[in-house]
C-alpha atoms as a PDB file:
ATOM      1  CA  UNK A   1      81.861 113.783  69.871  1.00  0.00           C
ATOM      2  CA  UNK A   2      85.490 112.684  70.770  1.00  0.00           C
ATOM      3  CA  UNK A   3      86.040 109.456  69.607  1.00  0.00           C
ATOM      4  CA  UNK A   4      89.603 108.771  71.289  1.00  0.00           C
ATOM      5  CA  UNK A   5      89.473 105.424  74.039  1.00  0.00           C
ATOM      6  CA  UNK A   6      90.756 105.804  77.007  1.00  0.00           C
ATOM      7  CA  UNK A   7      94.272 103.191  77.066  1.00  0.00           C
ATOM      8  CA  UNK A   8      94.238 100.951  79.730  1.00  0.00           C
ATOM      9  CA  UNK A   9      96.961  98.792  80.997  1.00  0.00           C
ATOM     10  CA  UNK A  10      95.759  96.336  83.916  1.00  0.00           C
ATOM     11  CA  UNK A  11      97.613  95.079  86.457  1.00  0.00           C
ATOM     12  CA  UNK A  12      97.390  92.003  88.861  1.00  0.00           C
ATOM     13  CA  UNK A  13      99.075  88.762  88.858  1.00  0.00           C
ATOM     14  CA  UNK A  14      95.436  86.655  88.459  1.00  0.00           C
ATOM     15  CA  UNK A  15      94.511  86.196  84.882  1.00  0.00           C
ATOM     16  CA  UNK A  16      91.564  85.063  85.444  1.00  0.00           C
ATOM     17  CA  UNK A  17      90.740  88.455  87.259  1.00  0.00           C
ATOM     18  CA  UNK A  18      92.312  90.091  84.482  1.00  0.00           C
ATOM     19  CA  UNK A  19      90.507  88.509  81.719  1.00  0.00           C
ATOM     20  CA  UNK A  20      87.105  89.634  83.549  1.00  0.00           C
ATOM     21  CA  UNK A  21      88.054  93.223  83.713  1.00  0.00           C
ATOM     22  CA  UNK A  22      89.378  93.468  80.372  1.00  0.00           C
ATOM     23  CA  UNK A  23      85.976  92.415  79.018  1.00  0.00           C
ATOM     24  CA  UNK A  24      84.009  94.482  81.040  1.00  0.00           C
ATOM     25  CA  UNK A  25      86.455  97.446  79.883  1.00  0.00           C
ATOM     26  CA  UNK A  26      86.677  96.605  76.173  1.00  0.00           C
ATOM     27  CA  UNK A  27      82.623  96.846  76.673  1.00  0.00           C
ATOM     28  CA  UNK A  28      82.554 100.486  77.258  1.00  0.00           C
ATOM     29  CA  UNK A  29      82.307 102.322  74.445  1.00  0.00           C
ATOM     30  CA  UNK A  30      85.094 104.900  75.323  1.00  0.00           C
ATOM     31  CA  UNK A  31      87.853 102.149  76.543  1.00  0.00           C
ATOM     32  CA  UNK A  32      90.141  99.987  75.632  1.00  0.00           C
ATOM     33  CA  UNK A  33      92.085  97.290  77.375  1.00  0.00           C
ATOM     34  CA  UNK A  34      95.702  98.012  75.880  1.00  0.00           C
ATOM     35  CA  UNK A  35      97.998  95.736  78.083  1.00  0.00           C
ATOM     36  CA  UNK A  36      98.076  92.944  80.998  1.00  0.00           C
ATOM     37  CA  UNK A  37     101.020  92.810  83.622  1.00  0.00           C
ATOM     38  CA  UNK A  38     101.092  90.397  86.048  1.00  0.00           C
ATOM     39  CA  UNK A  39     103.959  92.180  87.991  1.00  0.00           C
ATOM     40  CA  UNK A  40     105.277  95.725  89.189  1.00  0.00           C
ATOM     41  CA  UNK A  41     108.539  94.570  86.837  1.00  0.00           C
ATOM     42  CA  UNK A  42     106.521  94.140  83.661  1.00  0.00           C
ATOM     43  CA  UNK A  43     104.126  96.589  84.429  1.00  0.00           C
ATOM     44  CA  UNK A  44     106.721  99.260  83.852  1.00  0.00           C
ATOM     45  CA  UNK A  45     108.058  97.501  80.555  1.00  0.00           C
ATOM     46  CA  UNK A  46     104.780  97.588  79.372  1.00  0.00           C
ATOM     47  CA  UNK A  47     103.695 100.928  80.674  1.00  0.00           C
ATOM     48  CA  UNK A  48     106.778 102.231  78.101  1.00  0.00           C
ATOM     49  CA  UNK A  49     105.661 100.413  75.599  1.00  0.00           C
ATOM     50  CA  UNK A  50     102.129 101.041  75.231  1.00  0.00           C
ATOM     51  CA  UNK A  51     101.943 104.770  76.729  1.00  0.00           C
ATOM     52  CA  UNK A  52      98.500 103.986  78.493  1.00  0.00           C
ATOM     53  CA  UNK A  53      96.168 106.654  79.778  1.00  0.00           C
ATOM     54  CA  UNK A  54      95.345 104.970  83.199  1.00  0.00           C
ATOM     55  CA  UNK A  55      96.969 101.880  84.808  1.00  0.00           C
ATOM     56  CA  UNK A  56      94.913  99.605  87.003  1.00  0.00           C
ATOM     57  CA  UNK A  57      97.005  97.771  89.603  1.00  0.00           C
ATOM     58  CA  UNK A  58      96.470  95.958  92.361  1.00  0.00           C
ATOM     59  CA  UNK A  59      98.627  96.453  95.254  1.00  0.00           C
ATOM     60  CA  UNK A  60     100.218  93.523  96.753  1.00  0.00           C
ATOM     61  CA  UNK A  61     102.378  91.898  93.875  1.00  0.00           C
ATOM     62  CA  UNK A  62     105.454  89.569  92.863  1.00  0.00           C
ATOM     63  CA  UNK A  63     108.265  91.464  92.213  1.00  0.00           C
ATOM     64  CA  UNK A  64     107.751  95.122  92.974  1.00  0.00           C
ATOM     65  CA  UNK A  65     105.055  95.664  95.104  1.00  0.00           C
ATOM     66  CA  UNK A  66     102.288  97.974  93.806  1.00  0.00           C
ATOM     67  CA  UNK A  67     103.517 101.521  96.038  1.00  0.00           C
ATOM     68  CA  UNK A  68     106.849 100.885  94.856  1.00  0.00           C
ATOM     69  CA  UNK A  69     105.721 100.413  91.208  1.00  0.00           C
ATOM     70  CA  UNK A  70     103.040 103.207  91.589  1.00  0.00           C
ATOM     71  CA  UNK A  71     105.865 105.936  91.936  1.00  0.00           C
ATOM     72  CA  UNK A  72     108.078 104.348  89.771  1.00  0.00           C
ATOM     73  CA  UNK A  73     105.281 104.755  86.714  1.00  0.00           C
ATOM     74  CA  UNK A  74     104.929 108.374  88.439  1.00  0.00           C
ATOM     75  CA  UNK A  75     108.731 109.296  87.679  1.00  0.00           C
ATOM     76  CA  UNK A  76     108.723 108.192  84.149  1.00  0.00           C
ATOM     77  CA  UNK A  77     105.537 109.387  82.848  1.00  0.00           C
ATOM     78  CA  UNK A  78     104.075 111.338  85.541  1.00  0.00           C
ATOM     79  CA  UNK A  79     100.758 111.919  83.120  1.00  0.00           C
ATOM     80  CA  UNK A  80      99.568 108.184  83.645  1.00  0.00           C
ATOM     81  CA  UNK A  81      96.762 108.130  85.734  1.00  0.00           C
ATOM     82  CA  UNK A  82      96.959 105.123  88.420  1.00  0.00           C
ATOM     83  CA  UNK A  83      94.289 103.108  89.632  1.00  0.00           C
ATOM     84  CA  UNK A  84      94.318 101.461  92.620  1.00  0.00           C
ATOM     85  CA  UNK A  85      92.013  98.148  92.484  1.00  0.00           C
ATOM     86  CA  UNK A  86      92.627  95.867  95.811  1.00  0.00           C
ATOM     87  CA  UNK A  87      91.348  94.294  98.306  1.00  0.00           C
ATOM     88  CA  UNK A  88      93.578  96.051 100.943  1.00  0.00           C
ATOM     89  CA  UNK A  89      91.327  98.858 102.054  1.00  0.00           C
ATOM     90  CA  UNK A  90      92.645  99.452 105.389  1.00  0.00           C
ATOM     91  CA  UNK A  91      96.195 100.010 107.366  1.00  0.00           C
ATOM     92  CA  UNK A  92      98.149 102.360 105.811  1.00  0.00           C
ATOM     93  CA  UNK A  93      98.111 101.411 101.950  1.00  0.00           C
ATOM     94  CA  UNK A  94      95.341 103.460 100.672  1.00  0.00           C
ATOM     95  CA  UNK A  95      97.267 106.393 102.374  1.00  0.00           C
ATOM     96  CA  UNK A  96     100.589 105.198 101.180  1.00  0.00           C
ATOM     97  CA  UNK A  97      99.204 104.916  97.708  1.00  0.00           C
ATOM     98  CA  UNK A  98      98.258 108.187  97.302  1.00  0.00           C
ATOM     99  CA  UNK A  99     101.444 109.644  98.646  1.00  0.00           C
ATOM    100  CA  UNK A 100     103.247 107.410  95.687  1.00  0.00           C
ATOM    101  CA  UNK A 101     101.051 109.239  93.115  1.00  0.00           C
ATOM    102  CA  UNK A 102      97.840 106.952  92.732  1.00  0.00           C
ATOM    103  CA  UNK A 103      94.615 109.292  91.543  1.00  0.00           C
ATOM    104  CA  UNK A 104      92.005 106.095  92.747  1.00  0.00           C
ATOM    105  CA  UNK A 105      91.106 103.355  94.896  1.00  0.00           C
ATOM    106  CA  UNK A 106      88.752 100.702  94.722  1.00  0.00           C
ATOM    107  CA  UNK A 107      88.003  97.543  96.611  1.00  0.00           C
ATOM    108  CA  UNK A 108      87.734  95.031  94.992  1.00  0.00           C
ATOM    109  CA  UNK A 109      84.749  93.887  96.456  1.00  0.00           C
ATOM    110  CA  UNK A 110      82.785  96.600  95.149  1.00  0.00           C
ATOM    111  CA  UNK A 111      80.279  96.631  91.975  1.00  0.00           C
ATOM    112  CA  UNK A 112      82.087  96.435  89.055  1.00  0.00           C
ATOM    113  CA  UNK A 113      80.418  99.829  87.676  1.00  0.00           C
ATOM    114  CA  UNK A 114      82.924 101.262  90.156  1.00  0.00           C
ATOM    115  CA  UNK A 115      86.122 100.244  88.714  1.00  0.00           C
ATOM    116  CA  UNK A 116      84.732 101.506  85.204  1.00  0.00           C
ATOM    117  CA  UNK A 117      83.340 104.825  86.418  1.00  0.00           C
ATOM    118  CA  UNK A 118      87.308 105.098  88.654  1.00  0.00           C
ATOM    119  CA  UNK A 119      88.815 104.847  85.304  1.00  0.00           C
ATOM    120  CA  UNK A 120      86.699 107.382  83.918  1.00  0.00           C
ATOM    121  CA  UNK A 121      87.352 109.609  86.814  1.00  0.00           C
ATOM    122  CA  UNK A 122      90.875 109.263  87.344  1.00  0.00           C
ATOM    123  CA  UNK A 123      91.674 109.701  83.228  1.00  0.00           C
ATOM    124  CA  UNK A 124      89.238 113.307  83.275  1.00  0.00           C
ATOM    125  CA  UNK A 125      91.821 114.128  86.091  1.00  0.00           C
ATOM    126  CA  UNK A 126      89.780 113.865  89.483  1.00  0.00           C
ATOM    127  CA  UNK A 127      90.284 111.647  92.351  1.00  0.00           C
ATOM    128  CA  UNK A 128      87.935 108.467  93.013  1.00  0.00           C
ATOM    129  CA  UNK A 129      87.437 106.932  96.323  1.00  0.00           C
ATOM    130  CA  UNK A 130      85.119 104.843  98.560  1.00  0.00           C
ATOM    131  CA  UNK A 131      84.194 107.108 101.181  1.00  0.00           C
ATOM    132  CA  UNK A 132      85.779 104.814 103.760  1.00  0.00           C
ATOM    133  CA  UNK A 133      88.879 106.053 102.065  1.00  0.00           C
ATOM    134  CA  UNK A 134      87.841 109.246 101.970  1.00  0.00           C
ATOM    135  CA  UNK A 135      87.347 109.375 105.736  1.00  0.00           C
ATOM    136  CA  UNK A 136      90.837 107.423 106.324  1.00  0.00           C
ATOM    137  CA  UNK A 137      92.827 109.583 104.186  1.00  0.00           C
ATOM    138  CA  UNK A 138      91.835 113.099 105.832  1.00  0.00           C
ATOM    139  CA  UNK A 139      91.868 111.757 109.390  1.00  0.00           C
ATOM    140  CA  UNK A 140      95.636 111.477 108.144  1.00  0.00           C
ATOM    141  CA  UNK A 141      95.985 114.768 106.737  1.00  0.00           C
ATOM    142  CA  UNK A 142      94.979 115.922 110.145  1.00  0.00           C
ATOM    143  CA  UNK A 143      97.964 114.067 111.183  1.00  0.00           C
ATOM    144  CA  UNK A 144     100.475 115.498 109.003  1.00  0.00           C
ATOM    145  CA  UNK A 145     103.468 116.503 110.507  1.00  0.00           C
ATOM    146  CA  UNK A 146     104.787 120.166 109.795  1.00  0.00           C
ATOM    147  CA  UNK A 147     107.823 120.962 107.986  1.00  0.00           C
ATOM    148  CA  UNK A 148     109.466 121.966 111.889  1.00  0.00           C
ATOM    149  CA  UNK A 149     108.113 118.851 112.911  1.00  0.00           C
ATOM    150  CA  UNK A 150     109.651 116.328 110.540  1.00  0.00           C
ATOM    151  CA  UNK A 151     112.976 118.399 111.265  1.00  0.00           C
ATOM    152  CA  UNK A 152     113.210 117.992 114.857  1.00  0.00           C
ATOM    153  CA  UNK A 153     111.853 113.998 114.520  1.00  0.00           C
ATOM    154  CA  UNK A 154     114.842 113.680 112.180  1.00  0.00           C
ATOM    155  CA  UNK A 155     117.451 114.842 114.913  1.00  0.00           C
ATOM    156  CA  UNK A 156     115.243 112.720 118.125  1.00  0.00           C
ATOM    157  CA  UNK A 157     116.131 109.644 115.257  1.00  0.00           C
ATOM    158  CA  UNK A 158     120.007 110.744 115.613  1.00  0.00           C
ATOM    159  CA  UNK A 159     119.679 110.558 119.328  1.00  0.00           C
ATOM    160  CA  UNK A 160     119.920 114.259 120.364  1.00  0.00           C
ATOM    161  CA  UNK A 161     118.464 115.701 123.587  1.00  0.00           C
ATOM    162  CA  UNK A 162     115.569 118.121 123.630  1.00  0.00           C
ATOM    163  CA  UNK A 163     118.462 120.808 124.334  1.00  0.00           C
ATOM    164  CA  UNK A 164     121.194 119.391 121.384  1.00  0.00           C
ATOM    165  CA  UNK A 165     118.218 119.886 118.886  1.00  0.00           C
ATOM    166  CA  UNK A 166     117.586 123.047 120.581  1.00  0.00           C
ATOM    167  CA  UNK A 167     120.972 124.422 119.401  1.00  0.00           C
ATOM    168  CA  UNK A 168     121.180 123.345 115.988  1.00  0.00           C
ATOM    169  CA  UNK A 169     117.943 124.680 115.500  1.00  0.00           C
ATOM    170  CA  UNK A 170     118.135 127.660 117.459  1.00  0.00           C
ATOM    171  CA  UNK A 171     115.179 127.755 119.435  1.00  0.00           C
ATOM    172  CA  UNK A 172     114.392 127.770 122.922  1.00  0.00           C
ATOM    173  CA  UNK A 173     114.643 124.017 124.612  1.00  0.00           C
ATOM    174  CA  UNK A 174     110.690 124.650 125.693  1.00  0.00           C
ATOM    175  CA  UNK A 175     109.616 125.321 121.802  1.00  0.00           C
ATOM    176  CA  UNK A 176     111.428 121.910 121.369  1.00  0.00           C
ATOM    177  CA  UNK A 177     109.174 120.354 124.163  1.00  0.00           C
ATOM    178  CA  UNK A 178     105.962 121.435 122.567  1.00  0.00           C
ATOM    179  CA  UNK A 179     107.020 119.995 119.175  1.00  0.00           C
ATOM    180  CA  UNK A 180     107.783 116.437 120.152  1.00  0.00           C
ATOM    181  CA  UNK A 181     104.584 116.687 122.777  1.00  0.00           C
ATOM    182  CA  UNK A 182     102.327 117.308 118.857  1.00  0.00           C
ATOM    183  CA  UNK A 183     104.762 114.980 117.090  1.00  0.00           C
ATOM    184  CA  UNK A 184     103.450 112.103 119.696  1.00  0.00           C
ATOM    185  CA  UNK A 185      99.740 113.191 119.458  1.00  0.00           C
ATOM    186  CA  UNK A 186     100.096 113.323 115.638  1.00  0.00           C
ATOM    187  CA  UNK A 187     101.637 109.670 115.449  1.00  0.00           C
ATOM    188  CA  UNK A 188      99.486 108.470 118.226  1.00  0.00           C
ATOM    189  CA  UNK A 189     102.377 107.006 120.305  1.00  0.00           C
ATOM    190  CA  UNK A 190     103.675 108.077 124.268  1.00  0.00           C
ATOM    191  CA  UNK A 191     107.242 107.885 123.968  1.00  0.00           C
ATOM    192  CA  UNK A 192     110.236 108.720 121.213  1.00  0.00           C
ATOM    193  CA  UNK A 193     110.980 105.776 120.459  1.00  0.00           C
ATOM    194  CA  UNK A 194     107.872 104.446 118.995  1.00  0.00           C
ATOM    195  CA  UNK A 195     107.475 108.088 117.276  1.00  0.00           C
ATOM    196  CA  UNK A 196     110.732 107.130 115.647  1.00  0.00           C
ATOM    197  CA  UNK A 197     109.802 103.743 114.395  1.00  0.00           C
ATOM    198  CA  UNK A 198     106.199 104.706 113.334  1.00  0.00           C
ATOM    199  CA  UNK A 199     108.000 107.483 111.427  1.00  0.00           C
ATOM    200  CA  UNK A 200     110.432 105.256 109.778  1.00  0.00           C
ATOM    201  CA  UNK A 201     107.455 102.791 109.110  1.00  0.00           C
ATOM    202  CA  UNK A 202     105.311 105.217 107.271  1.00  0.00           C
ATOM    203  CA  UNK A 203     108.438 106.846 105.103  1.00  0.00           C
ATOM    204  CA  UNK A 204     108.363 109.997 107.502  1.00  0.00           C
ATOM    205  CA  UNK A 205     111.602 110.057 108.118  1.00  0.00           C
ATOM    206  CA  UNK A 206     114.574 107.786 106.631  1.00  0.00           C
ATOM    207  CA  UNK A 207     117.677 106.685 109.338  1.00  0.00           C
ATOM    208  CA  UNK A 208     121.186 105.890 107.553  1.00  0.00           C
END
């Protein structure tokens, strides 16, 4: 039987919340509470420090906020596992989560024996998520704009006509058409504008 813990490094900025889930944690036989962080900042200090096997964050945090620390952790040790443990479970954050790198999310409203069998999950290398996640994340997937897509949003956000972005990319002006008519239905908005601000709000596309 293998003996080795599972490292854990939690992160929220409530102690109190943090001294309950270390305790439940250090209760499992195969885990063991490593390091607390009550920010993004000293979440990556610690993080290098204690070379945990799955960090436990919440989301909305002092600081750095928890996306911006999740793919921060990602770039230096891209083998920590990240779970997500918030009460944020709907908007965009679940989705923007797992785009930063996060393997798990769980509400924090939900039975404790689903944070511990998360960790479990996320530190064998699967995913874990509420199936109201679940169902959010792959209505976005079915939103996902194509490579062409993203291309030709990136030149409507430089203010070039159907036919300017027909000539850099050389295509036909009508091929153009059809791509911003699926680039609207995809983003769920009826004019450029709010296709360009929507795209800039969810990290689509980035304007200088």
């Amino acid at each position: 039987m293998n003996d080795k813990k599972i490292r854990i490094l939690l992160v929220d900025d409530h102690v109190v919340l943090r001294m309950g889930l270390a305790t439940a944690a250090n209760c499992e036989p195969d885990m063991e509470v490593v390091g607390q962080a009550e920010n993004g900042e000293e979440a990556l200090e610690k993080c290098r420090l204690l070379n945990p096997d799955v960090v436990v964050l919440d989301l909305r945090m002092p600081k750095i906020g928890g996306i911006e620390t999740i793919k921060l952790l990602k770039k230096e040790n891209n083998s920590v596992r990240v779970l997500v443990f918030s009460n944020y479970a709907s908007g965009e954050e679940a989705t923007q989560a797992y785009r930063a790198g996060a393997s798990g999310f769980v509400v924090k409203d939900m039975p404790l024996d689903n944070l511990i069998e998360g960790i479990r999950s996320v530190y064998q290398g699967d995913q874990y998520l509420p199936t109201e996640i679940a169902t959010r994340l792959s209505r976005q997937a079915l939103s996902h704009l194509t490579k062409r897509e993203l291309e030709v949003l990136s030149y409507v956000a430089k203010g070039l006509s159907n036919k300017e972005i027909a000539a850099e990319l050389e295509l036909v002006e009508g091929t153009i058409k059809v791509h911003i008519t699926n680039i609207l239905s995809k983003l769920g908005v009826s004019d450029r504008t709010q296709a360009i601000l929507t795209a800039v709000k969810r990290g689509l596309i980035h304007i200088e």
